[in-house]
N, C-alpha and C. Protein backbone atom coordinates (compact mmCIF):
# COMPACT_ATOMS: atom_id res chain seq x y z
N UNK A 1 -8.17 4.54 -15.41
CA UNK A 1 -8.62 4.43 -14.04
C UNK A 1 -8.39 5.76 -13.33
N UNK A 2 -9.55 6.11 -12.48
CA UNK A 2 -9.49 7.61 -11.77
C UNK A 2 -7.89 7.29 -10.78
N UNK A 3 -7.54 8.45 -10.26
CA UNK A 3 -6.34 8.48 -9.27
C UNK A 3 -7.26 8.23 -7.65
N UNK A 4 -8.55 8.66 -7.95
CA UNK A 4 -9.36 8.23 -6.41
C UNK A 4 -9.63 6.73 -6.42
N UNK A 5 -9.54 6.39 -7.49
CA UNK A 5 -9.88 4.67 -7.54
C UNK A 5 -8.61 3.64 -7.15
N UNK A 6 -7.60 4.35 -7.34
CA UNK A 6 -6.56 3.52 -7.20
C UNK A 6 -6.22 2.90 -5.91
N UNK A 7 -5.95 4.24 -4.95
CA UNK A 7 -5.51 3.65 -4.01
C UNK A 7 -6.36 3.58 -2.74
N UNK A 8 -6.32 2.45 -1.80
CA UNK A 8 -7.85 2.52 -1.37
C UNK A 8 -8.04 2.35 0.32
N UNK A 9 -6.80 2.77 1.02
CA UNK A 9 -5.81 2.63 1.97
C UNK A 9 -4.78 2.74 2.17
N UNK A 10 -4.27 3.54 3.16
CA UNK A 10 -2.49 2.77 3.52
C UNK A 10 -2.99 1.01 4.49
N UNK A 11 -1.54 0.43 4.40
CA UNK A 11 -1.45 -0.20 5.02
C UNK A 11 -0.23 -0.38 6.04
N UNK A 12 -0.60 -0.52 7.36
CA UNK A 12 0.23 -0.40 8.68
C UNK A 12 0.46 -1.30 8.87
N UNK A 13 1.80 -1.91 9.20
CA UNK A 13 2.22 -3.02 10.52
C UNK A 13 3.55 -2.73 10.69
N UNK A 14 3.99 -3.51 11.80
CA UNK A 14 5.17 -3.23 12.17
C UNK A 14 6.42 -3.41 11.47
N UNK A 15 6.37 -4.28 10.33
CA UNK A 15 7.63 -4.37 9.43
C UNK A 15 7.57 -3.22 8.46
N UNK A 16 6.69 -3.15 8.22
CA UNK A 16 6.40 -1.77 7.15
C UNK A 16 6.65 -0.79 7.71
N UNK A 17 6.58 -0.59 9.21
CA UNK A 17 7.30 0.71 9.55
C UNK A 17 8.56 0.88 9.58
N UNK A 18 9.27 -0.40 9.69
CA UNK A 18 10.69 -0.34 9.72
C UNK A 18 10.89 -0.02 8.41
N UNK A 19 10.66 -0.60 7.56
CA UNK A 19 10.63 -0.33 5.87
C UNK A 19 10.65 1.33 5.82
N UNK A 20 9.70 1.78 6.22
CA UNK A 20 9.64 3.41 6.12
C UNK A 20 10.61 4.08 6.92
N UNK A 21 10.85 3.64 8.00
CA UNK A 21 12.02 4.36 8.53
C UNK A 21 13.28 4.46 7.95
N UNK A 22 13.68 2.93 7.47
CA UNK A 22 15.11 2.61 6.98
C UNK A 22 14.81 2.70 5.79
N UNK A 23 14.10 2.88 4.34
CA UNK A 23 14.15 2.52 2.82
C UNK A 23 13.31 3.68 2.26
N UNK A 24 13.10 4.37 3.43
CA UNK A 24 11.70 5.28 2.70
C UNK A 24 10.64 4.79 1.87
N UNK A 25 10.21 3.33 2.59
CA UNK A 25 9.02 2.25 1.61
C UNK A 25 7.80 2.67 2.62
N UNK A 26 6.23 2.93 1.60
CA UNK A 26 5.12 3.20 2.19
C UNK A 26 4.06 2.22 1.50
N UNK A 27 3.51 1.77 2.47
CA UNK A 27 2.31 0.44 1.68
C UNK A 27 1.62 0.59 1.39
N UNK A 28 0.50 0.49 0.13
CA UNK A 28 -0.91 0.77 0.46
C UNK A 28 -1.91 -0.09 -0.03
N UNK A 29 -3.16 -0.31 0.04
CA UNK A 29 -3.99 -1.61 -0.35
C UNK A 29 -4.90 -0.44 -1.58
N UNK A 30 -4.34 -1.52 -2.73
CA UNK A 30 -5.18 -1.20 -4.47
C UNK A 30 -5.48 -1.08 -5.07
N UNK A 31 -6.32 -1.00 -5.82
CA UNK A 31 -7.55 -1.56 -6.67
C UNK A 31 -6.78 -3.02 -7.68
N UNK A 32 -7.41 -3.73 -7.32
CA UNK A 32 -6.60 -5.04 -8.03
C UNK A 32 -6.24 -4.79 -9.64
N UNK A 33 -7.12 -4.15 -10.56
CA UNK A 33 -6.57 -3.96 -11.77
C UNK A 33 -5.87 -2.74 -11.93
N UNK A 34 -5.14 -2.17 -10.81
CA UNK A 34 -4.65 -1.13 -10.93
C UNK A 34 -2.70 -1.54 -11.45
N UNK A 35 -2.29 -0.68 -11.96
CA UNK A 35 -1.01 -1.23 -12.35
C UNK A 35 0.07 -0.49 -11.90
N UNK A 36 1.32 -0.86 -11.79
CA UNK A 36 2.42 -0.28 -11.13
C UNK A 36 2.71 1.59 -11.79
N UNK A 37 2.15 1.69 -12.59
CA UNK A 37 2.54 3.12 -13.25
C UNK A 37 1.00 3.81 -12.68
N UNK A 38 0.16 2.80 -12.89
CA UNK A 38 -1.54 3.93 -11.93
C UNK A 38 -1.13 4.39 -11.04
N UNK A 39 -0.40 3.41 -10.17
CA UNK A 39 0.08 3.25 -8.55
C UNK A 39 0.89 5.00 -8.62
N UNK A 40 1.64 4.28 -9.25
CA UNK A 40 3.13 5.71 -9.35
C UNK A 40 2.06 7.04 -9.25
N UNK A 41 1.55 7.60 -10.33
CA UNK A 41 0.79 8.53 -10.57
C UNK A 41 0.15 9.22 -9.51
N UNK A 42 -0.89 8.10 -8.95
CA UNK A 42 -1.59 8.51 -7.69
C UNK A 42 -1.04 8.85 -6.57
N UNK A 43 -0.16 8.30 -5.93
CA UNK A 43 0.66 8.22 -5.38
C UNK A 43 1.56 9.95 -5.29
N UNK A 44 2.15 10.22 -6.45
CA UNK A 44 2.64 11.36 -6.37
C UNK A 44 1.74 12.52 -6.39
N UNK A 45 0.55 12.31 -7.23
CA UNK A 45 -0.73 13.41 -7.61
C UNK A 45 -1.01 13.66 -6.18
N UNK A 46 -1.78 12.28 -5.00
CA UNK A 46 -2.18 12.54 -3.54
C UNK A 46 -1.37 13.42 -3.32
N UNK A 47 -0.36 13.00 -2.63
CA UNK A 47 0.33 13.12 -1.62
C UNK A 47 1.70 13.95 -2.07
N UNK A 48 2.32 14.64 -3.79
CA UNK A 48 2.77 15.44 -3.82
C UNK A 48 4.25 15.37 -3.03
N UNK A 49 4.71 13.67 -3.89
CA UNK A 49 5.92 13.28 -3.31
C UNK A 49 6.52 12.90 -5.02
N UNK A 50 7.27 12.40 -4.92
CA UNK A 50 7.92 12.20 -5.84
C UNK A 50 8.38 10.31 -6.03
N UNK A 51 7.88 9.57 -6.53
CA UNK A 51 8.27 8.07 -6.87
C UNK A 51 9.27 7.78 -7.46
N UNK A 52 10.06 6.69 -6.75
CA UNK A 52 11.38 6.30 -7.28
C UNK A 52 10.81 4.49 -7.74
N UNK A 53 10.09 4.07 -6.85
CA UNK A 53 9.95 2.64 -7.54
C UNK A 53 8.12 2.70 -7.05
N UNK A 54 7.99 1.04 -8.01
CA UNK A 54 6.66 0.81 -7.36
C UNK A 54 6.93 -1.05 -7.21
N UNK A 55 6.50 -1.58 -5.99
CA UNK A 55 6.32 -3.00 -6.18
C UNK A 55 4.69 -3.76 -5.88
N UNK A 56 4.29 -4.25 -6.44
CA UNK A 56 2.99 -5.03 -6.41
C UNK A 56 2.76 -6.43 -5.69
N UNK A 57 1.96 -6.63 -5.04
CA UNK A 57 2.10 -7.98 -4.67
C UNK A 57 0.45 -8.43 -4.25
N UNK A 58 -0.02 -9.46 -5.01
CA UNK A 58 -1.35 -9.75 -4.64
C UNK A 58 -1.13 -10.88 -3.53
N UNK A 59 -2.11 -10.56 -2.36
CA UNK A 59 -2.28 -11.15 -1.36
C UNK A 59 -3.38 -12.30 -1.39
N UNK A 60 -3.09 -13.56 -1.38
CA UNK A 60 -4.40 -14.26 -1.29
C UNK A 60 -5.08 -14.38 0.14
N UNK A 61 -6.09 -14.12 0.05
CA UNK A 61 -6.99 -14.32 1.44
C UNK A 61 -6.81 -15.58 1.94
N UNK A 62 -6.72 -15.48 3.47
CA UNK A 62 -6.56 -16.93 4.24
C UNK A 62 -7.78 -17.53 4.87
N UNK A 63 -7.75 -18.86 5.07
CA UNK A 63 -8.91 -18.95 4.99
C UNK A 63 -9.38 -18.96 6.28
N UNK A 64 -10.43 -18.89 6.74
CA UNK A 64 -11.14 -18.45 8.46
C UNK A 64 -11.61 -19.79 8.38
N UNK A 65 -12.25 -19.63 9.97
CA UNK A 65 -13.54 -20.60 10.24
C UNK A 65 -14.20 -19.39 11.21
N UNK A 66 -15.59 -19.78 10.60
CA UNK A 66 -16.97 -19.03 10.47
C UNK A 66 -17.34 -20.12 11.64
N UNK A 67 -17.35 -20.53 12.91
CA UNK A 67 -17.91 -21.45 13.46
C UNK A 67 -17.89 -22.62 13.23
N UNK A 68 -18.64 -23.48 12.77
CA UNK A 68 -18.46 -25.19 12.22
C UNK A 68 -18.38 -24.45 10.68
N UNK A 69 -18.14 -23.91 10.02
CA UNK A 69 -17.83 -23.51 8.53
C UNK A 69 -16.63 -22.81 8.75
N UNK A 70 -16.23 -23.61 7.32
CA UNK A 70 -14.79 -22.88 6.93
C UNK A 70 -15.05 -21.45 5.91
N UNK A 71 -14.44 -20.81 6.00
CA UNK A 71 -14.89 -19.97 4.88
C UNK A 71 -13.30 -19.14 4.78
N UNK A 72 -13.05 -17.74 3.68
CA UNK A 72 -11.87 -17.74 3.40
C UNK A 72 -11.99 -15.53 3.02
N UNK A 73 -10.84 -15.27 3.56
CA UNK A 73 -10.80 -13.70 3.21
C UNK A 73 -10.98 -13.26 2.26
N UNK A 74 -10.94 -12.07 1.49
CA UNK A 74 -10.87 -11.80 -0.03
C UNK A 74 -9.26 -11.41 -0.16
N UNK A 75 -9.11 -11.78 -1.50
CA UNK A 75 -7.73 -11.45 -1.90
C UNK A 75 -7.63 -10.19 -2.28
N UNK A 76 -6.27 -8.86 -2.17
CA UNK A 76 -6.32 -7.73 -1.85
C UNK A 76 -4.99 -8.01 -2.67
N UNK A 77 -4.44 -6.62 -3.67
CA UNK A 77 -3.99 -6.07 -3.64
C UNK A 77 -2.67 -4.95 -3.06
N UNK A 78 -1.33 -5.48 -2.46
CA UNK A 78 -0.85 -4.60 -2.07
C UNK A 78 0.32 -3.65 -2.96
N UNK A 79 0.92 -2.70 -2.45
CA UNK A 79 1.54 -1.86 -3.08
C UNK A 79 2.77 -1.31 -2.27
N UNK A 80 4.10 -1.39 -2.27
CA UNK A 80 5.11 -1.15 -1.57
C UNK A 80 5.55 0.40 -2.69
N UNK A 81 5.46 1.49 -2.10
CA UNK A 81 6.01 2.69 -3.02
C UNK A 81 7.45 3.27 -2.21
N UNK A 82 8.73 3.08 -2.85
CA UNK A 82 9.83 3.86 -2.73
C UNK A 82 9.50 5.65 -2.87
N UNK A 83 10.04 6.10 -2.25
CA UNK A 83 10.45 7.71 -2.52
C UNK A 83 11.73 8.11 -2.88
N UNK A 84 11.56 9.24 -3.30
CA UNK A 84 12.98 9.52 -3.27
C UNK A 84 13.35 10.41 -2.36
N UNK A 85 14.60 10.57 -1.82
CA UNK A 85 15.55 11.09 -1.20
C UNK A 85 14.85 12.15 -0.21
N UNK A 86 14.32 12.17 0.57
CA UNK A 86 14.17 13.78 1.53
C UNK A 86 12.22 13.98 0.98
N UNK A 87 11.48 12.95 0.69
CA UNK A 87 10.23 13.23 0.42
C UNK A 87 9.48 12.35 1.46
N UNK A 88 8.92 12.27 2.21
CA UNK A 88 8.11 12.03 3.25
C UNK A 88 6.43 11.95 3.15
N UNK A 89 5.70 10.60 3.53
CA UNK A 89 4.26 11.15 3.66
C UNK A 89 3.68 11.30 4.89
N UNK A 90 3.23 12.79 5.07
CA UNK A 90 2.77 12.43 6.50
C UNK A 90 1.51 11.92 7.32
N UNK A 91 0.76 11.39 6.23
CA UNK A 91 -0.13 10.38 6.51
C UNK A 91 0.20 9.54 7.23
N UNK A 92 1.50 8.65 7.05
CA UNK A 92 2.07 7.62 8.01
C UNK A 92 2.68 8.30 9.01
N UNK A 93 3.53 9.60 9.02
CA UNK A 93 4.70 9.82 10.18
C UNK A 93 3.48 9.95 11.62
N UNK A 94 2.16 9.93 11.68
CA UNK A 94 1.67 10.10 12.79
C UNK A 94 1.26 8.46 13.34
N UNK A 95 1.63 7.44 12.14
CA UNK A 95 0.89 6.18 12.96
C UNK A 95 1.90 5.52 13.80
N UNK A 96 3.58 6.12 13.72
CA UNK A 96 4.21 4.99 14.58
C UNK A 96 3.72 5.28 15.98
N UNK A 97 3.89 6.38 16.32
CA UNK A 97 3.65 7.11 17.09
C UNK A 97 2.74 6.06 18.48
């Protein structure tokens, strides 16, 4: 799998920023057959940090209502990446902001 295929977003919210502040943890959304060592790779190749862990977690889509129809999100892919010690991405340090 390419390193442009892998990852296909960060992902922002407010617990995840605490995560990054306090654990040095950064999120990002996928490619669903992508695997915890793709993750690693890309991850350091982008952004020219250094990986200490990777965690995976598939999200199932919830389901909506479309008006009088129910209908349901797509399931996504997320990715929690550790750093190590004094490595920073600054892709995120501008979104707490």
């Amino acid at each position: 799998m390419k390193i442009t295929q892998v990852i296909k977003g960060p992902l922002i919210t407010e617990k995840l920023d605490r995560a990054r502040e306090s654990f040095r943890q950064y999120s990002f959304i996928v490619d669903r057959e992508a695997t915890k060592h793709d993750v690693g790779r890309a991850v350091e190749t982008l952004f020219n940090v250094k990986v200490e862990a990777v965690r995976t977690i598939i999200m199932r889509g919830k389901p909506k209502r479309m008006g009088r129809s129910m209908g349901q999100r797509s399931n996504f892919k997320k990715a929690i990446v550790t750093l190590k010690e004094g490595d920073k991405i600054e892709l995120f340090e501008g979104a707490a902001a």
